[in-house]
C-alpha atoms as a PDB file:
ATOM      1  CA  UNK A   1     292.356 273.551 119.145  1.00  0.00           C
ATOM      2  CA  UNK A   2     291.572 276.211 122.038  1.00  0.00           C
ATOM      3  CA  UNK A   3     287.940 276.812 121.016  1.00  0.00           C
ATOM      4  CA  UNK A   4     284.927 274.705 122.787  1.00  0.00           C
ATOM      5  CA  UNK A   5     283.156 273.016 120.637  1.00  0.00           C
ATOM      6  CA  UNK A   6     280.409 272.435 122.723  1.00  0.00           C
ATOM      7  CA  UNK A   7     279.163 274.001 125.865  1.00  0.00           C
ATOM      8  CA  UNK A   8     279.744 272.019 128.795  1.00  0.00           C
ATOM      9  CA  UNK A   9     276.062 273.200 129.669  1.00  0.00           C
ATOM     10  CA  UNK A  10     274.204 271.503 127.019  1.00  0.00           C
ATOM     11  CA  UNK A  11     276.496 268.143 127.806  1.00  0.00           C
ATOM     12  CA  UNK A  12     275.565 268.100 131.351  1.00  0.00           C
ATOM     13  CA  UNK A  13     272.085 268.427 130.703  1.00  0.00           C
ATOM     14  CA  UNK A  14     272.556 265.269 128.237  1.00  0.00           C
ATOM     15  CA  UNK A  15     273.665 263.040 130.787  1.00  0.00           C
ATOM     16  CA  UNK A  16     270.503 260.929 132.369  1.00  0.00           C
ATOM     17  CA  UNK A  17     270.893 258.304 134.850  1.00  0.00           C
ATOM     18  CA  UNK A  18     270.007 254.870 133.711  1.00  0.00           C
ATOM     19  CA  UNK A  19     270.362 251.346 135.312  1.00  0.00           C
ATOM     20  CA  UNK A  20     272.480 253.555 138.528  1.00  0.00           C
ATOM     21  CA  UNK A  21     274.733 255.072 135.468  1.00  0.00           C
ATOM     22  CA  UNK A  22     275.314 258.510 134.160  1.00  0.00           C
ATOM     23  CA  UNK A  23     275.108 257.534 130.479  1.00  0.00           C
ATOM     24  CA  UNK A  24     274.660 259.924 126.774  1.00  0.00           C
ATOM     25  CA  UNK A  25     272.231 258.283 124.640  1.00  0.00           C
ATOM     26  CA  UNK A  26     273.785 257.366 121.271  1.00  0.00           C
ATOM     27  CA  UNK A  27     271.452 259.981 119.178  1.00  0.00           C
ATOM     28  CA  UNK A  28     272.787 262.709 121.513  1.00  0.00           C
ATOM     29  CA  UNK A  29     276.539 261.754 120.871  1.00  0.00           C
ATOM     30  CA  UNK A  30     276.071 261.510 117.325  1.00  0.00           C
ATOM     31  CA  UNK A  31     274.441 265.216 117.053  1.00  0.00           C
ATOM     32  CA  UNK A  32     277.543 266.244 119.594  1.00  0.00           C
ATOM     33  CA  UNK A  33     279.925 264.380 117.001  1.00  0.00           C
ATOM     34  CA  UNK A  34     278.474 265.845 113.929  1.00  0.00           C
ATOM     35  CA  UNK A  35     277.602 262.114 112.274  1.00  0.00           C
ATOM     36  CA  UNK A  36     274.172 260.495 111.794  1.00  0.00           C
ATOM     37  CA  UNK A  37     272.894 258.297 114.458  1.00  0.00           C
ATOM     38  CA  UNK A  38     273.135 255.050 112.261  1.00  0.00           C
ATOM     39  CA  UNK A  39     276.964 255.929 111.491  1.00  0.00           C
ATOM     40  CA  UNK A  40     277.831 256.019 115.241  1.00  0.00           C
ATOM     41  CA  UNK A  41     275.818 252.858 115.555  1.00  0.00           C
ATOM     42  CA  UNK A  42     277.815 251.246 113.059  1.00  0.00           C
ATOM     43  CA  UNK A  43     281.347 251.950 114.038  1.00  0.00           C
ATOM     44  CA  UNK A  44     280.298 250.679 117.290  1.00  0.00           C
ATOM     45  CA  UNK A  45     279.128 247.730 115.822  1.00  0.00           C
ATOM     46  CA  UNK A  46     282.192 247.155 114.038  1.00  0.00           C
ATOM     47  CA  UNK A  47     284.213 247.027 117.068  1.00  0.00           C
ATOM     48  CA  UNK A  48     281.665 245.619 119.499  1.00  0.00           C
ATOM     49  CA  UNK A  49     285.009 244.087 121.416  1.00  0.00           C
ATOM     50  CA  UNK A  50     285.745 247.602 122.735  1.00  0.00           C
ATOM     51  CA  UNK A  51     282.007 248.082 124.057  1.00  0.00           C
ATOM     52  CA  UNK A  52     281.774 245.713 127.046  1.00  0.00           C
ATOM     53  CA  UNK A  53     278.192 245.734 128.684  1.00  0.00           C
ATOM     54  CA  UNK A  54     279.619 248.091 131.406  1.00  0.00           C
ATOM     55  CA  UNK A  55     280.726 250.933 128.737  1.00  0.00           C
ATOM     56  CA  UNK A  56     277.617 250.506 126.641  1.00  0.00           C
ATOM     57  CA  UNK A  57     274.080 248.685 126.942  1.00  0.00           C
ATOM     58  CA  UNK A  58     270.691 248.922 124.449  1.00  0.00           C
ATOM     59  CA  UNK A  59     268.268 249.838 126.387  1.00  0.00           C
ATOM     60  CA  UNK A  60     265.370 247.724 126.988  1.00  0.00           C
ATOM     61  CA  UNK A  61     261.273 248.553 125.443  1.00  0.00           C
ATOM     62  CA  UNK A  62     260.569 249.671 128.210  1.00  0.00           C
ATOM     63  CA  UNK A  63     263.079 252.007 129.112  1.00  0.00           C
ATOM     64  CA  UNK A  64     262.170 252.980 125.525  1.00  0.00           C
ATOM     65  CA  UNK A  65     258.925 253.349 126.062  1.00  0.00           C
ATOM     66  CA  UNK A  66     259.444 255.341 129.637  1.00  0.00           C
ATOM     67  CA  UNK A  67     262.137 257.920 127.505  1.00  0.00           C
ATOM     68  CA  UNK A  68     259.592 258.120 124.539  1.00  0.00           C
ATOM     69  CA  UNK A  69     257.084 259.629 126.815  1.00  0.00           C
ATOM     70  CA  UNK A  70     259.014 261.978 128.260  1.00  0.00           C
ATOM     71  CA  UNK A  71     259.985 263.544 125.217  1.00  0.00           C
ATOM     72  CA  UNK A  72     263.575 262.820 125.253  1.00  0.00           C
ATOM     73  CA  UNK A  73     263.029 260.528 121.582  1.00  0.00           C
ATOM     74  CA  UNK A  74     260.509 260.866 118.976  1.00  0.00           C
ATOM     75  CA  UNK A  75     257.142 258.999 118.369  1.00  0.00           C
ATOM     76  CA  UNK A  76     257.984 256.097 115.954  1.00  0.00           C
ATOM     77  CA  UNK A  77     254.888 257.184 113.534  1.00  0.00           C
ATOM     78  CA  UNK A  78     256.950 260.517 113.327  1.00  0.00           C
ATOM     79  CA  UNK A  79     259.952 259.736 111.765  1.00  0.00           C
ATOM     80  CA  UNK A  80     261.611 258.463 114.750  1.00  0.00           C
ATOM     81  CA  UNK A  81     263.584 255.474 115.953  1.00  0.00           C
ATOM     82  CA  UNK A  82     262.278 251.602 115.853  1.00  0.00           C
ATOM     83  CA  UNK A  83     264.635 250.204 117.736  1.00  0.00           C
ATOM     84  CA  UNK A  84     265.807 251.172 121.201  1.00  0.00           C
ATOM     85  CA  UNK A  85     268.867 253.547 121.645  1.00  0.00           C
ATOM     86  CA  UNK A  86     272.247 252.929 122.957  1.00  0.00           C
ATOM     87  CA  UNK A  87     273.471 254.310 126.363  1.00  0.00           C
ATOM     88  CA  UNK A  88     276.990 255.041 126.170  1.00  0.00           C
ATOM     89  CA  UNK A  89     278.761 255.307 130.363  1.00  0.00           C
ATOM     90  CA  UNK A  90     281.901 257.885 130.403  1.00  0.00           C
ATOM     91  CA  UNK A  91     283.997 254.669 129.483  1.00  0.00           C
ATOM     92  CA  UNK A  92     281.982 253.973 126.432  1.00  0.00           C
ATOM     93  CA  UNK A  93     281.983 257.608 125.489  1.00  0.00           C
ATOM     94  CA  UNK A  94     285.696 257.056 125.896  1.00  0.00           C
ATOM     95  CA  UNK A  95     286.202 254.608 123.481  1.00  0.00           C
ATOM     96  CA  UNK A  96     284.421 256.106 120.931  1.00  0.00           C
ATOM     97  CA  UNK A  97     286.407 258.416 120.294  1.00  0.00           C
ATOM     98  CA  UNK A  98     288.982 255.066 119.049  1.00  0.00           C
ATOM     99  CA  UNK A  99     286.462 254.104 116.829  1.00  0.00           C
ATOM    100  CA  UNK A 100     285.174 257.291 114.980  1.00  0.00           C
ATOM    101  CA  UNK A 101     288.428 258.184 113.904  1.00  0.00           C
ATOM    102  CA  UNK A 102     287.991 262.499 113.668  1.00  0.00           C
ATOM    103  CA  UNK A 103     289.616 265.359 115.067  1.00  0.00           C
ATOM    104  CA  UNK A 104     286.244 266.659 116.073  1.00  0.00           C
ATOM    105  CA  UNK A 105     285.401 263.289 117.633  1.00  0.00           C
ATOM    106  CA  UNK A 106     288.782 263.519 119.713  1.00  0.00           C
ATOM    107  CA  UNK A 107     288.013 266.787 121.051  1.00  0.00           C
ATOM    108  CA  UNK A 108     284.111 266.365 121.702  1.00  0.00           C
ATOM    109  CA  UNK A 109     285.737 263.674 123.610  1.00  0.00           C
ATOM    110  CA  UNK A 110     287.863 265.664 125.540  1.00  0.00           C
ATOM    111  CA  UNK A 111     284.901 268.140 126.333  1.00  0.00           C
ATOM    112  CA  UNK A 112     282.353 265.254 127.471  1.00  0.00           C
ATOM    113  CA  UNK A 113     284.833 263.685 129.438  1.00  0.00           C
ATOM    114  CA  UNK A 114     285.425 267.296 131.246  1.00  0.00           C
ATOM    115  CA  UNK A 115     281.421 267.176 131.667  1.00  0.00           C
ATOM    116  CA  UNK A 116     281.774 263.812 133.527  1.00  0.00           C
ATOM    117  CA  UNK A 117     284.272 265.269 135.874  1.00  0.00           C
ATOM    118  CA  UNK A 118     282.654 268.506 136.924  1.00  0.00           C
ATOM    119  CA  UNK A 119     279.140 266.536 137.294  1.00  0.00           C
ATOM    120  CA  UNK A 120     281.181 264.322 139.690  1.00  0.00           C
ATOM    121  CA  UNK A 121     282.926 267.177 141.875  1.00  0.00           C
ATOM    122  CA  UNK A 122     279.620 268.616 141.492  1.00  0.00           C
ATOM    123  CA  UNK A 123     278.188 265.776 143.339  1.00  0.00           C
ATOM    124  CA  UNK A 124     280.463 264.854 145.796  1.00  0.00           C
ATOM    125  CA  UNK A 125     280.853 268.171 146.661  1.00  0.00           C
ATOM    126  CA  UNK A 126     277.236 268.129 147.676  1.00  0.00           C
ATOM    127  CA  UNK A 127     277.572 265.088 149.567  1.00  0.00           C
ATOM    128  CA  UNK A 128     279.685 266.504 151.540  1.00  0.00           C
ATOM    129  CA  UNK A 129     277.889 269.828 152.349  1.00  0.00           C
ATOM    130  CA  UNK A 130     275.001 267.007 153.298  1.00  0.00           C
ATOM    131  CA  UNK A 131     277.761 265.590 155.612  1.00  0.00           C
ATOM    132  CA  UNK A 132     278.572 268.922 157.301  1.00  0.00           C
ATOM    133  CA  UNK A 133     275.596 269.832 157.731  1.00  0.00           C
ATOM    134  CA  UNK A 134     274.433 266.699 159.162  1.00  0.00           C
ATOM    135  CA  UNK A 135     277.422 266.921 161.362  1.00  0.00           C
ATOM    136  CA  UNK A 136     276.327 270.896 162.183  1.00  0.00           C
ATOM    137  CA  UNK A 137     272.963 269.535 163.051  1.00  0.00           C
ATOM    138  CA  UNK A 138     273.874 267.275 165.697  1.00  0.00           C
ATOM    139  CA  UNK A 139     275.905 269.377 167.371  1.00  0.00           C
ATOM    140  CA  UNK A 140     273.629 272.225 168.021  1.00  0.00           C
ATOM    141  CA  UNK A 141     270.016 272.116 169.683  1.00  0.00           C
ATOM    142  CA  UNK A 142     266.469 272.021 167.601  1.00  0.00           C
ATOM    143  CA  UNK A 143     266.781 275.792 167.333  1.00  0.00           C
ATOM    144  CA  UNK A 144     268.902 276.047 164.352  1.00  0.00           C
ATOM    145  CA  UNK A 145     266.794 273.046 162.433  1.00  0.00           C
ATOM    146  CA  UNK A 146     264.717 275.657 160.240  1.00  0.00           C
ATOM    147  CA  UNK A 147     267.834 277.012 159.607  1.00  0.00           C
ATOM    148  CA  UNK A 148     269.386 273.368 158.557  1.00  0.00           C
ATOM    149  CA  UNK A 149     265.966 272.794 156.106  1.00  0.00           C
ATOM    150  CA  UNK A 150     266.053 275.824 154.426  1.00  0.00           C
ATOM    151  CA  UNK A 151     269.515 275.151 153.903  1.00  0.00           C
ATOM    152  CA  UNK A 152     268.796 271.866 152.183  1.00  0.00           C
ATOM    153  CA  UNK A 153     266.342 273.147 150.352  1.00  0.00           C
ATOM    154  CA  UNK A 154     267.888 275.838 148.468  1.00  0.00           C
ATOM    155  CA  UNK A 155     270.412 272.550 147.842  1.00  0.00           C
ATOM    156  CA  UNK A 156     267.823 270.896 145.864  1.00  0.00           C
ATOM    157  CA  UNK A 157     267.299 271.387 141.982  1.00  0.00           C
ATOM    158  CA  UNK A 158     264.741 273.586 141.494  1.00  0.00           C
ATOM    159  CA  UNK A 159     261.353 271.905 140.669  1.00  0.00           C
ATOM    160  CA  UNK A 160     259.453 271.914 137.407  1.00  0.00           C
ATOM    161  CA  UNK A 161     260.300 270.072 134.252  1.00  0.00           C
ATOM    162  CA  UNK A 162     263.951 270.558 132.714  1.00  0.00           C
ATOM    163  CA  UNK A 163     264.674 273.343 130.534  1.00  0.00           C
ATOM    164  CA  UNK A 164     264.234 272.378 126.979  1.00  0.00           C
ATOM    165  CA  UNK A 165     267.170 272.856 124.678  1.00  0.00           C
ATOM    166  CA  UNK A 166     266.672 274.042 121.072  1.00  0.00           C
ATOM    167  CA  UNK A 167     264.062 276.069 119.074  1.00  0.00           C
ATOM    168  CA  UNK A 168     260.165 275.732 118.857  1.00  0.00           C
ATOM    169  CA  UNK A 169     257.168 277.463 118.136  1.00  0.00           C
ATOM    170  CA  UNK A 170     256.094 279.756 120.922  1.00  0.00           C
ATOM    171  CA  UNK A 171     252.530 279.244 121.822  1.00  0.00           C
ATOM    172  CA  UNK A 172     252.116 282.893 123.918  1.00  0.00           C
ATOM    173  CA  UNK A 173     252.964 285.413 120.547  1.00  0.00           C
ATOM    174  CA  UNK A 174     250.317 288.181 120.870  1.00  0.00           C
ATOM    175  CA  UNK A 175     248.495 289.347 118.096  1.00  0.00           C
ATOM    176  CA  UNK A 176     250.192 292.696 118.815  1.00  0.00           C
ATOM    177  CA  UNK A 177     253.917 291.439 117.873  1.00  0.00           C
ATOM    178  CA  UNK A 178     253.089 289.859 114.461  1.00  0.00           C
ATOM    179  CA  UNK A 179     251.614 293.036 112.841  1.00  0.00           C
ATOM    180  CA  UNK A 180     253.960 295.672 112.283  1.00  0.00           C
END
């Protein structure tokens, strides 16, 4: 199977850091596996000896609580989850693919493992453009240090809240683009 099944895009941006780990929630890996949340919790559940503490951990209320409010799960009085998710690191995510038994779960697999790599080259390719430039900076005088922070700068995520993925209402339709 040559086709992606899911951009590596919308993976990346599924990845949060937890506890020092890049972990996927288990409500994101379910949507990317095509199962219900409660299935994916199951099979793990089933096999709870391949899912050391290191590959997977339930996070606590108040991690909960912190991911609630920004948006990332839904209010319990809205449908949402009572209990706290599961964060799955790239080991975890591994395995799962051993327990969920699918084609589709062996090659979302493959593609979320391929996420983990690039975010790693990703970041230790910025370390060491932090390391050159550090170097850089040390060897020539204070006149080039503007030149050094604007560098680092333009190195840094851009600020602002994370682009939402999915479809909502739009709050700015004008009047004028509803009438026809």
């Amino acid at each position: 199977m040559s086709d992606v099944l899911i951009p590596q895009d919308r993976i990346v941006e599924s990845i949060l850091l937890m506890r020092g780990e890049k972990v996927l929630l288990d409500s994101v890996l379910a949507a990317l596996y095509g199962v219900e949340t409660r299935v994916l919790v199951q099979a793990v559940r089933r096999h709870s000896a391949r899912f050391p503490d290191d590959f997977m951990f339930q996070l606590s209320e108040e991690e909960f609580e912190t991911l609630r409010s920004q948006s990332v799960i839904s209010n319990e009085g809205r449908g949402g989850r009572r209990y706290p998710p599961y964060a799955f690191t790239e080991q975890g995510v591994a395995m799962l693919s051993s327990v969920l038994n699918s084609d589709r779960a062996v090659q979302v697999n493959i593609e979320i493992m391929r996420a983990f790599v690039n975010l790693r080259r990703w970041l230790s390719s910025n370390e060491d453009l932090n390391q050159r430039l550090d170097e850089l900076e040390n060897k020539y005088d204070a006149q080039f240090s503007a030149v050094f922070d604007a560098i680092r700068h333009l190195m840094q995520p851009p600020p602002g809240k994370p682009l939402k993925i999915g479809f909502g209402a739009r709050e700015d339709v004008s009047e004028d683009s509803t009438e026809k």
